[in-house]
Protein backbone atom coordinates (compact mmCIF):
# COMPACT_ATOMS: atom_id res chain seq x y z
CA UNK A 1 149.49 52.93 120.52
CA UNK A 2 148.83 56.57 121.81
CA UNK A 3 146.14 58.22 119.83
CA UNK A 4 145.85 62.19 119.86
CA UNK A 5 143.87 64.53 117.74
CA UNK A 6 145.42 67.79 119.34
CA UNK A 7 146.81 70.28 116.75
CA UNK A 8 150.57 69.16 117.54
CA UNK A 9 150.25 65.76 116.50
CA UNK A 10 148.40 66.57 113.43
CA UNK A 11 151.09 69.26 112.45
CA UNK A 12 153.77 66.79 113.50
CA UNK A 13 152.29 64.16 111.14
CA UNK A 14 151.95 66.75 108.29
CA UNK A 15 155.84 67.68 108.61
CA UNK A 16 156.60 64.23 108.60
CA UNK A 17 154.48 63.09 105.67
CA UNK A 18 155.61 66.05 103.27
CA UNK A 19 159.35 64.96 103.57
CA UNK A 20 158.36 61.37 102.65
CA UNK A 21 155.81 61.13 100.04
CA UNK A 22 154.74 63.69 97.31
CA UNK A 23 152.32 65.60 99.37
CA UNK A 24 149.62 67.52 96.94
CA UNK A 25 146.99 69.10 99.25
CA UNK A 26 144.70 68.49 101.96
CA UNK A 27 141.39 66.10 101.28
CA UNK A 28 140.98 64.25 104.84
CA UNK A 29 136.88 63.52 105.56
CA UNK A 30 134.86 62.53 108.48
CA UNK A 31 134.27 59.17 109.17
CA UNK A 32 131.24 57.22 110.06
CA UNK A 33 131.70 54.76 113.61
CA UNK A 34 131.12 51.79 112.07
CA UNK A 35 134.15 51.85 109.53
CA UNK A 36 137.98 52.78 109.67
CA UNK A 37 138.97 56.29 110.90
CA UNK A 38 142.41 57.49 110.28
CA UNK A 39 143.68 59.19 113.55
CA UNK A 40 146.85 60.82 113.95
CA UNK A 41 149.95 58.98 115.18
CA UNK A 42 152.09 61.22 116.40
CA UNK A 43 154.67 61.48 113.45
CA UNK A 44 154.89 57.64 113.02
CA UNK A 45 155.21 56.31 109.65
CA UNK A 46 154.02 52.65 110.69
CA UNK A 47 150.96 51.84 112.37
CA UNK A 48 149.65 48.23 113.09
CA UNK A 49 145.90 47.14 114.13
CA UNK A 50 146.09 44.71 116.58
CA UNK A 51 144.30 42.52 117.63
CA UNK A 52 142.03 41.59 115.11
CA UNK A 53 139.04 42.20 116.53
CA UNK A 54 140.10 46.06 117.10
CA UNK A 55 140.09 46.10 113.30
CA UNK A 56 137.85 47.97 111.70
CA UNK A 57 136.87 47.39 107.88
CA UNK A 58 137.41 50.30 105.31
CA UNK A 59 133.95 51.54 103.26
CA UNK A 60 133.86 50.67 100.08
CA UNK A 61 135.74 51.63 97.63
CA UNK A 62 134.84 51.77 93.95
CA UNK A 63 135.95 53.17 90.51
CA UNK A 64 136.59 53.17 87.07
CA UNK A 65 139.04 50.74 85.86
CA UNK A 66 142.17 52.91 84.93
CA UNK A 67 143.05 50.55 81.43
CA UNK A 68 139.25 50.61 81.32
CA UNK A 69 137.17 53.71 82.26
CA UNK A 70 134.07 51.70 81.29
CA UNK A 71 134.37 48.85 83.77
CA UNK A 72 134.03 49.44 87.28
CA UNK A 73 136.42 47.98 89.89
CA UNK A 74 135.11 47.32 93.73
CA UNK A 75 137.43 46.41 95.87
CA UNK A 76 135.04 44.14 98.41
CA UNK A 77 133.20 42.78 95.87
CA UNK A 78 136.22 41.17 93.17
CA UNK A 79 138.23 40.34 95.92
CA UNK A 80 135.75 39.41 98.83
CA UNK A 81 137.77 37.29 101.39
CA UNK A 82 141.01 38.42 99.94
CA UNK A 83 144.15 39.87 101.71
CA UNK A 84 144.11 43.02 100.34
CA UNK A 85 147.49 45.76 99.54
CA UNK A 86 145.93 48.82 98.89
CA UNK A 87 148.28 51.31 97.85
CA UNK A 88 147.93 54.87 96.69
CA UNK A 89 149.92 56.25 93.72
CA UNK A 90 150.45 58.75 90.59
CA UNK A 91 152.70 58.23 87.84
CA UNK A 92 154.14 61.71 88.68
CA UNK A 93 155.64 60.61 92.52
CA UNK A 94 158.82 59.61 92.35
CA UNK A 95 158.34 57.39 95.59
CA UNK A 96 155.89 56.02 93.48
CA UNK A 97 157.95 54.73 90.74
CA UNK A 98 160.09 53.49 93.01
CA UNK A 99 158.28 50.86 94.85
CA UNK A 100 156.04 49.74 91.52
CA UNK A 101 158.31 46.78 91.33
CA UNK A 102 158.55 45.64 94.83
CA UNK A 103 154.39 45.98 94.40
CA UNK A 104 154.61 43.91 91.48
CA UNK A 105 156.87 41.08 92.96
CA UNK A 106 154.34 41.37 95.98
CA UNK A 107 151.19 40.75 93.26
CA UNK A 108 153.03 37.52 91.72
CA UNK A 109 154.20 36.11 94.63
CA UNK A 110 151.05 36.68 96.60
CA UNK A 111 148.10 36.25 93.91
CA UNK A 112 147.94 32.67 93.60
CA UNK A 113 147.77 32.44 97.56
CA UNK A 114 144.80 34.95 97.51
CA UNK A 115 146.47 38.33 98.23
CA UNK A 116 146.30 40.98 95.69
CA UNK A 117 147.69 44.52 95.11
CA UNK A 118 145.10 47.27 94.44
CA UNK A 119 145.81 50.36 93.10
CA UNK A 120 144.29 54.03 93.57
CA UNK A 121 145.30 56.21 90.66
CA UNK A 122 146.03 60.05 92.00
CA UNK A 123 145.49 63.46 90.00
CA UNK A 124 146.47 61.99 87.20
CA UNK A 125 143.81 63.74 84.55
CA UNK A 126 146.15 62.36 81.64
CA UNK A 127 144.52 58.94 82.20
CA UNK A 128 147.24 58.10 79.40
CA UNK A 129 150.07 59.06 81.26
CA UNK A 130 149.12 56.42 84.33
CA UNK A 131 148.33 54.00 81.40
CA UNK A 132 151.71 54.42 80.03
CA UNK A 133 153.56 53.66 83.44
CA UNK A 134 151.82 50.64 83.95
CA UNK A 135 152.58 48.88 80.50
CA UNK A 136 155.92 50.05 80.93
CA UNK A 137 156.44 48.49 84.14
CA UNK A 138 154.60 45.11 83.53
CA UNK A 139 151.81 45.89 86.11
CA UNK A 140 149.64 43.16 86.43
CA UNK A 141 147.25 44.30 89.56
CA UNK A 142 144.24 46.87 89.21
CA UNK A 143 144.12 50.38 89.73
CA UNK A 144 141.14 52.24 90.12
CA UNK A 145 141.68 55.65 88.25
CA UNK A 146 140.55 58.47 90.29
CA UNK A 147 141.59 61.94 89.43
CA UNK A 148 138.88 63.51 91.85
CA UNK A 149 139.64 61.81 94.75
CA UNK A 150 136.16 59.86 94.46
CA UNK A 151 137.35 56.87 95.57
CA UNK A 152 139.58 57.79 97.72
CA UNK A 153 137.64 59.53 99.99
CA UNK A 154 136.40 55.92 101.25
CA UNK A 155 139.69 56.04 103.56
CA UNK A 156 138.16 58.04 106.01
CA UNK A 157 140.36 60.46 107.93
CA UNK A 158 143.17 59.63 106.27
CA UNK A 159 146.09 62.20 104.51
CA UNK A 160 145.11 61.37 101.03
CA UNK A 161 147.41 64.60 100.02
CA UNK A 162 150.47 62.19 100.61
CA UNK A 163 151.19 59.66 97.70
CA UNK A 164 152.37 56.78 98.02
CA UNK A 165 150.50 55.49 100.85
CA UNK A 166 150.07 51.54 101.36
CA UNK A 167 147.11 49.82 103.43
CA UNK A 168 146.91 46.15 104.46
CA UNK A 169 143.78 44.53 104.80
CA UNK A 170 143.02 41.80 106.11
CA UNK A 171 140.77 39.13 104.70
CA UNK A 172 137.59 40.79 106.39
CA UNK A 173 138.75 44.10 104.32
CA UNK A 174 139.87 45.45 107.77
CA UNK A 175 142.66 47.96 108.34
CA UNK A 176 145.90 45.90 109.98
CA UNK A 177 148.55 48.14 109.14
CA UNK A 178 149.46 51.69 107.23
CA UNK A 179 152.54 52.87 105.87
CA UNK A 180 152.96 56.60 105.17
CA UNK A 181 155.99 56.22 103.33
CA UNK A 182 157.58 54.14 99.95
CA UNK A 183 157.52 50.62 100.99
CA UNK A 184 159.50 47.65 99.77
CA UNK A 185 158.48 43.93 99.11
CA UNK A 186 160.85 42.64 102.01
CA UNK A 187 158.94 44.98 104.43
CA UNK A 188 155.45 43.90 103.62
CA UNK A 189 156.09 39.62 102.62
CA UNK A 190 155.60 38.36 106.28
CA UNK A 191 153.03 40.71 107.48
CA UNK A 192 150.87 39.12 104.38
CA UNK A 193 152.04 35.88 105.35
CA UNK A 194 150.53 36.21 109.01
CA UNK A 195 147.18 38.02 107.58
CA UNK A 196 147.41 35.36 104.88
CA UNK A 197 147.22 32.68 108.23
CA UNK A 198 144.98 34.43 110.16
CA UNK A 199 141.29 32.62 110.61
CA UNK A 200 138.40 34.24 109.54
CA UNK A 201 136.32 35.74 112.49
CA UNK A 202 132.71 35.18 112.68
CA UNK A 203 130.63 38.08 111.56
């Protein structure tokens, strides 16, 4: 894959984003060289990480529990050595609502085998509102609840103004694949099942 940072592939990849997500602003960071760092690829919606050892892990991400503002959820510490669907969402995205089931069916079918859904919770201030949406939808997986785009920011480089987004990692918490756009359980099941296969590489 061709990797560009000129101004025409980021504006491309801005067009293309705002016509498939519910784009909100603009809150991309620097990254560090020894994590993941978003780049821009040039208007594509899909973008795989191969081979493994090109992967490169996220930093870590941590926040209040959304059901639970009290507790704090870390993604690399409650579900070290996990295959990992990290997905971005607000109750108020209509892509969003869209794919919460094919998430869900993901999180029942996958959760015993040691693949989880985890949420990010987007400018949602309301933390009832978010709360509401996932006891109406029978949402089992965790969401960290992040109205300031604390946690979030951990996803260096990336267009966290586009919601939904969805992230697989692998079981080293590396970056294997991104979707910029509303994703369905048929789309993601075997890329889990070949993460879910894959050996773990020697540190």
């Amino acid at each position: 894959m061709r990797k560009t940072r000129t101004a025409l592939g980021a504006l491309m990849l801005t067009g293309v984003l705002v016509t498939s997500g519910c784009a909100t602003g603009d809150d991309a960071v620097v990254a560090g060289p020894e994590t993941f760092e978003f780049v821009s690829p040039d208007g594509k919606l899909e973008i795989l990480y191969d081979p493994p050892a090109e992967r490169k892990p996220v930093a870590e991400i941590a926040g209040p529990d959304l059901l639970d503002p009290d507790t704090t959820l870390n993604l690399q510490q409650d579900h070290a050595g996990e295959v990992v669907v990290l997905n971005t969402w607000g109750q108020w995205c209509g892509p969003c609502r869209a794919e919460v089931d094919d998430l869900q069916r993901i999180q029942d079918e996958f959760g015993p085998r040691g693949a989880t859904v985890f949420g990010i919770n987007l400018r949602d201030p309301n933390r009832q509102k978010p709360v509401d949406f996932v006891s109406d939808n029978g949402v089992t997986y965790p969401s960290i609840w992040d109205p300031s785009n604390a946690a979030v920011a951990a996803l260096r480089g990336f267009p966290t103004s586009v919601v939904p987004t969805t992230i697989l990692l692998d079981k080293q918490h590396r970056v294997a694949a991104v979707y910029l756009v509303e994703i369905t359980d048929d789309k993601l099941n075997s890329a889990i099942e070949r993460l879910l296969a894959e050996e773990v590489e020697p540190a």
